[in-house]
Protein backbone atom coordinates (compact mmCIF):
# COMPACT_ATOMS: atom_id res chain seq x y z
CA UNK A 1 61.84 104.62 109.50
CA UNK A 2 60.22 106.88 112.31
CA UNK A 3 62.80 108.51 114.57
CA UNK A 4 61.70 108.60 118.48
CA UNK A 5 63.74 110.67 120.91
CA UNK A 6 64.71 108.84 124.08
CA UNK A 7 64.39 109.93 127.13
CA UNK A 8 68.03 111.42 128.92
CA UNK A 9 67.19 111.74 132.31
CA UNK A 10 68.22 108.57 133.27
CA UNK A 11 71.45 108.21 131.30
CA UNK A 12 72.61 108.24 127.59
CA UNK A 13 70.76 105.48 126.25
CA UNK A 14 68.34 105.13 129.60
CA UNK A 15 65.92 101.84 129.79
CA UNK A 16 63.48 102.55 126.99
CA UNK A 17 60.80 100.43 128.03
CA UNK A 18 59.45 103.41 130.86
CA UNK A 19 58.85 105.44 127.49
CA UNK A 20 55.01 106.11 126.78
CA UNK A 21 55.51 105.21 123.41
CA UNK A 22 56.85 101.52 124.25
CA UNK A 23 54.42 99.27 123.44
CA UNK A 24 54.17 95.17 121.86
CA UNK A 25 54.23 97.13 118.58
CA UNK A 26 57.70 98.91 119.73
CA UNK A 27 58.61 95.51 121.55
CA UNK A 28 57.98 93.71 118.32
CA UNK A 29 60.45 95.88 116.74
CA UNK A 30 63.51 96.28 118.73
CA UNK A 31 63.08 92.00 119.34
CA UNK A 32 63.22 91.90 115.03
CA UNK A 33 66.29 94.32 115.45
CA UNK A 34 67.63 92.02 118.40
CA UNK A 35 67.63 88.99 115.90
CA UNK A 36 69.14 91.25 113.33
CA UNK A 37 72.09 92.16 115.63
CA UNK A 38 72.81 89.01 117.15
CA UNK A 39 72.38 86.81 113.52
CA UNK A 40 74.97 89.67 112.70
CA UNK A 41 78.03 88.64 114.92
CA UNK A 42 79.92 86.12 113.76
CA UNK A 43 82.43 84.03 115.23
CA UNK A 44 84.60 80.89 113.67
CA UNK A 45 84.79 77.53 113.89
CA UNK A 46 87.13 75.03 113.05
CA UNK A 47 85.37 71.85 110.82
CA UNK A 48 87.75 68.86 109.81
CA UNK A 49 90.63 71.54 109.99
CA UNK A 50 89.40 74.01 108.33
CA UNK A 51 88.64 77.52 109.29
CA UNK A 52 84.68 78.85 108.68
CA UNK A 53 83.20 81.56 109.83
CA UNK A 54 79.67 80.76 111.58
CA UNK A 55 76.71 83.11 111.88
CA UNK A 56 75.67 83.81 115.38
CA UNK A 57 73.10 82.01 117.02
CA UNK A 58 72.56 83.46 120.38
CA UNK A 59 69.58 84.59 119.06
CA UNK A 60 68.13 81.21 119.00
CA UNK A 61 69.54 80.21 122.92
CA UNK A 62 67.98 83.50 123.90
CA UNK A 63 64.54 82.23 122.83
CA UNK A 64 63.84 85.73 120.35
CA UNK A 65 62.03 83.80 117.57
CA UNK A 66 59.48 82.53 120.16
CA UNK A 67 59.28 86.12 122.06
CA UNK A 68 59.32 87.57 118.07
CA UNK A 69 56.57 84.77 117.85
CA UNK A 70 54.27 85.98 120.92
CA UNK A 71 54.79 89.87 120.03
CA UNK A 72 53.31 89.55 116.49
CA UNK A 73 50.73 87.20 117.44
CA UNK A 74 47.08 87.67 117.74
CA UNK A 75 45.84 87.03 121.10
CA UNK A 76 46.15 90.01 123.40
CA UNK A 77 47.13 87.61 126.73
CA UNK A 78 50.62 86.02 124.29
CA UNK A 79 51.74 89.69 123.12
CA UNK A 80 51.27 90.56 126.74
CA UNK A 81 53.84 87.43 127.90
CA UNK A 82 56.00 88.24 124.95
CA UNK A 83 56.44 91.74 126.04
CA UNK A 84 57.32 90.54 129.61
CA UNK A 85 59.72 87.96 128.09
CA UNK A 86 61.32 90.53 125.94
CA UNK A 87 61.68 93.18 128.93
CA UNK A 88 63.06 90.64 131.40
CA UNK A 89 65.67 90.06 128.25
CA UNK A 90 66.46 93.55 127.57
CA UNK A 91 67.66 93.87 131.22
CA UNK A 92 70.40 91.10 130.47
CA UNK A 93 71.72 93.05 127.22
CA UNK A 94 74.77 94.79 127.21
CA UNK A 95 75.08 98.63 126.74
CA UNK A 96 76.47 97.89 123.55
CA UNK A 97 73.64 95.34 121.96
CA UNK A 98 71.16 97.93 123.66
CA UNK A 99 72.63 101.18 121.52
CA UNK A 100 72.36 98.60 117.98
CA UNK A 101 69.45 97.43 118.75
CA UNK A 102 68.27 101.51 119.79
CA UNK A 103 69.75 102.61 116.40
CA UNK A 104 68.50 99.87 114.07
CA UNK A 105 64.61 100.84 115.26
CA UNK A 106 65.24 104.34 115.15
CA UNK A 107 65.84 105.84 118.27
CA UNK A 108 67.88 108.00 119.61
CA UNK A 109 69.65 110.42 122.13
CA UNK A 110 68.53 114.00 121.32
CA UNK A 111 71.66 115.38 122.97
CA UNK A 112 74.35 113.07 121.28
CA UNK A 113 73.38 114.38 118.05
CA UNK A 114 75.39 117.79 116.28
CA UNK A 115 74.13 120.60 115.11
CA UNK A 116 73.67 120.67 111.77
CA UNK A 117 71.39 116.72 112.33
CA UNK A 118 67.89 117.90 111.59
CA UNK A 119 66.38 115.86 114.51
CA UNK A 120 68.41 117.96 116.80
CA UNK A 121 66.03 120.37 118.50
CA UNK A 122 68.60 122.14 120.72
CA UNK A 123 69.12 125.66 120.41
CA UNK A 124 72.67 127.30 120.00
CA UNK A 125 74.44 128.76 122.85
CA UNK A 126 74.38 132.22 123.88
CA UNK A 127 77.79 133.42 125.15
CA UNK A 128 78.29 136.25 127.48
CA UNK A 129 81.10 137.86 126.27
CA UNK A 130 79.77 141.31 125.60
């Protein structure tokens, strides 16, 4: 997994899809990691009185295996209405999905990170107590 750092000026985890290296490829991705998430979430369900617990399918009502579908596909003119299908959908995410979905394809906030993480490219304070 490749680590990207996202862009800060427009807020902790801004709109990722402005970055230059967003792409169908990048698109493909973060729609595999959107299935990932939402097939994650579980809810339950009560069959013949009994209690299950049920996988979540929002991925399906949002459409993501046909945008997953388009992305991966071979003719330029789908991935190009897959990629507008998966940006109008990103819009409707929560912060929350957003930030899984960020951290499952590998991106992240330079600033939220400490220290000691190696992808941290900050450099320490200088204090001016002297």
């Amino acid at each position: 997994m490749d680590y990207r750092p996202i862009d800060t000026l427009s807020g902790i985890y801004p709109d990722f899809m402005q970055s230059n290296e967003f792409d169908t490829e990048t698109a493909l991705q973060a729609a595999q990691a959107l299935q990932q998430v939402l097939a994650a979430r579980t809810h339950r369900k009560k069959i013949w009185g009994q209690e299950i617990v049920v996988p979540g399918q929002l991925g399906e009502a949002l459409k993501l295996p046909t945008i997953v579908s388009q992305l991966s596909g071979k003719i330029a003119k789908r991935r190009d209405k897959g990629l507008e299908q998966f940006k109008e959908l990103w819009d409707t995410l929560s912060d929350s999905t957003r930030r899984e979905v960020l951290t499952v394809i590998g991106w992240y906030d330079p600033e939220d990170l400490d220290w000691d993480d190696k992808r941290s490219n900050r450099r320490p304070t200088i204090s001016n107590d002297d």
